[in-house]
C-alpha atoms as a PDB file:
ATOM      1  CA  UNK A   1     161.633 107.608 111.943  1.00  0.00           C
ATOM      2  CA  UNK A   2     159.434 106.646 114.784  1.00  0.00           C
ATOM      3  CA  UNK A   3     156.208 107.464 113.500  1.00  0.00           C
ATOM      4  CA  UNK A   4     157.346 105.296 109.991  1.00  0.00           C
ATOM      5  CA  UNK A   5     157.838 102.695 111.770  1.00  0.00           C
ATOM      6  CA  UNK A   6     154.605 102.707 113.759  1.00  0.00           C
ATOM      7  CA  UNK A   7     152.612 103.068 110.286  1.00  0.00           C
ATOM      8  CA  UNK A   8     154.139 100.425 108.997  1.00  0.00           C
ATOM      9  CA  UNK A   9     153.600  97.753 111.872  1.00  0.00           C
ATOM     10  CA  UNK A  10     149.866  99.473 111.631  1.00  0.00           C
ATOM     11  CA  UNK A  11     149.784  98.708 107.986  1.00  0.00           C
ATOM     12  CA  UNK A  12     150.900  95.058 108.587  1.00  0.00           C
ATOM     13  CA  UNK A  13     148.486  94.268 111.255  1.00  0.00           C
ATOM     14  CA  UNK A  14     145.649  95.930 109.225  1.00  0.00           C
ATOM     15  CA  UNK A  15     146.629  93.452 106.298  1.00  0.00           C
ATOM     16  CA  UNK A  16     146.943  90.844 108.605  1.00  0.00           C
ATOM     17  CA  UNK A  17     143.580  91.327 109.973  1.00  0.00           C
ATOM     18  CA  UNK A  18     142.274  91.461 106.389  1.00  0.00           C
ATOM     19  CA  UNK A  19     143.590  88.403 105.397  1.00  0.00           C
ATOM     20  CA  UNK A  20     142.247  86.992 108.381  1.00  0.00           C
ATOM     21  CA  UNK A  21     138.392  88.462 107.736  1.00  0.00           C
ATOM     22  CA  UNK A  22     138.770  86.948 104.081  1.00  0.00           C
ATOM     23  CA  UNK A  23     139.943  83.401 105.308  1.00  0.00           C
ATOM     24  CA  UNK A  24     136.522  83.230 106.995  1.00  0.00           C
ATOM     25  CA  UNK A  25     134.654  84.519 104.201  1.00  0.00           C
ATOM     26  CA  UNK A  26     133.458  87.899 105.660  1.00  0.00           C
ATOM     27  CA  UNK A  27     135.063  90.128 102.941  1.00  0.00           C
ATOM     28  CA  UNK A  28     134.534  88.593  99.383  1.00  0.00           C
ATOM     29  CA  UNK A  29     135.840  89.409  96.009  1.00  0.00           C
ATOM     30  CA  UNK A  30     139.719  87.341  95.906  1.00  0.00           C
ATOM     31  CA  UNK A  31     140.652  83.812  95.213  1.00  0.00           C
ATOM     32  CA  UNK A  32     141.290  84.215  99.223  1.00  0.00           C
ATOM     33  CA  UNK A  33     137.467  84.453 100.489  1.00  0.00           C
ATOM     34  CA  UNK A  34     136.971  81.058 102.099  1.00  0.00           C
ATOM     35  CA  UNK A  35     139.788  79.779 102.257  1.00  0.00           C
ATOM     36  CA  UNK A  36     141.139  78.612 105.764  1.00  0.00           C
ATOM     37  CA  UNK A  37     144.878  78.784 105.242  1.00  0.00           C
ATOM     38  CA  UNK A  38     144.443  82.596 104.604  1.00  0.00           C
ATOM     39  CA  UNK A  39     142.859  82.802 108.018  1.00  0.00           C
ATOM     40  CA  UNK A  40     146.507  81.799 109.448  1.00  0.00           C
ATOM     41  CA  UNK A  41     148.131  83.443 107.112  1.00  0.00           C
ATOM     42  CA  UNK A  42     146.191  86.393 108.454  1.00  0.00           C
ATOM     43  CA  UNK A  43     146.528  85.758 112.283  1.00  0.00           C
ATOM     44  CA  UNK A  44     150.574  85.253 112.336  1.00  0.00           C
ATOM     45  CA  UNK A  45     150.670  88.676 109.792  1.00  0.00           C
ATOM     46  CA  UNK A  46     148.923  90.719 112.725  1.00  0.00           C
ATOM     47  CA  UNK A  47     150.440  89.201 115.524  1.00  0.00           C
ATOM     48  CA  UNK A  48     153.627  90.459 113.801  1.00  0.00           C
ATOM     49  CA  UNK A  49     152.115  94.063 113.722  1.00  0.00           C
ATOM     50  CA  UNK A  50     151.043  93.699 116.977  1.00  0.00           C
ATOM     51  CA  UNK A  51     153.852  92.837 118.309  1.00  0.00           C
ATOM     52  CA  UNK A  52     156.233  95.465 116.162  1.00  0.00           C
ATOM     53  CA  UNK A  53     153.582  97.947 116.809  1.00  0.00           C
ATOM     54  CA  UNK A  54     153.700  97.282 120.752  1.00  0.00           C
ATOM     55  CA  UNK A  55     157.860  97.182 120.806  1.00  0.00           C
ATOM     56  CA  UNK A  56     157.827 100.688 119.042  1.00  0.00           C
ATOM     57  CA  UNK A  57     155.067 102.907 121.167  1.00  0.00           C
ATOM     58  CA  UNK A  58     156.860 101.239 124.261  1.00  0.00           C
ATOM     59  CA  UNK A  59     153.279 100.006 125.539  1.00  0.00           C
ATOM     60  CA  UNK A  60     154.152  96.592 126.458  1.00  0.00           C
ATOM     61  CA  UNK A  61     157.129  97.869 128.756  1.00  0.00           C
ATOM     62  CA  UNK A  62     155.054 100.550 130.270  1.00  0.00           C
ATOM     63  CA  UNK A  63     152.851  97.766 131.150  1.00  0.00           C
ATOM     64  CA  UNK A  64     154.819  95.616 132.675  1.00  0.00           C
ATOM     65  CA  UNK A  65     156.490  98.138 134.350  1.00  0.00           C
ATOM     66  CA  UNK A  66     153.190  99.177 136.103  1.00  0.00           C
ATOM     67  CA  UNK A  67     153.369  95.319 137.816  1.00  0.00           C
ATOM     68  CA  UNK A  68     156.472  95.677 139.901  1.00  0.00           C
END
């Protein structure tokens, strides 16, 4: 169940950061190249992954943890 939900919060930020590459215009070929609202879209999608992705492996804890 744990490694599911790390693909999937993987997935998400790799779509996010897709979105984000095709709201500046570095990957062509969809109605999204160029446009700048996809670059948000894109940034808030993998911040979400991120974030998920970080609160699964445990890696933000363990970092914090290191600080006290």
């Amino acid at each position: 169940m744990r490694l599911i939900k790390n693909l999937l919060a993987l997935i998400v930020l790799a779509i996010g950061a897709l979105w984000s590459l095709q709201g500046i215009g570095l990957v062509g070929g969809s109605f999204m190249t160029g446009q700048s609202q996809w670059l948000y879209i894109g940034i808030v999608t993998a911040l979400v992954g991120l974030a998920a992705w970080c609160g699964r492996t445990g890696a933000v804890e363990s970092y914090i943890g290191k600080e006290r």
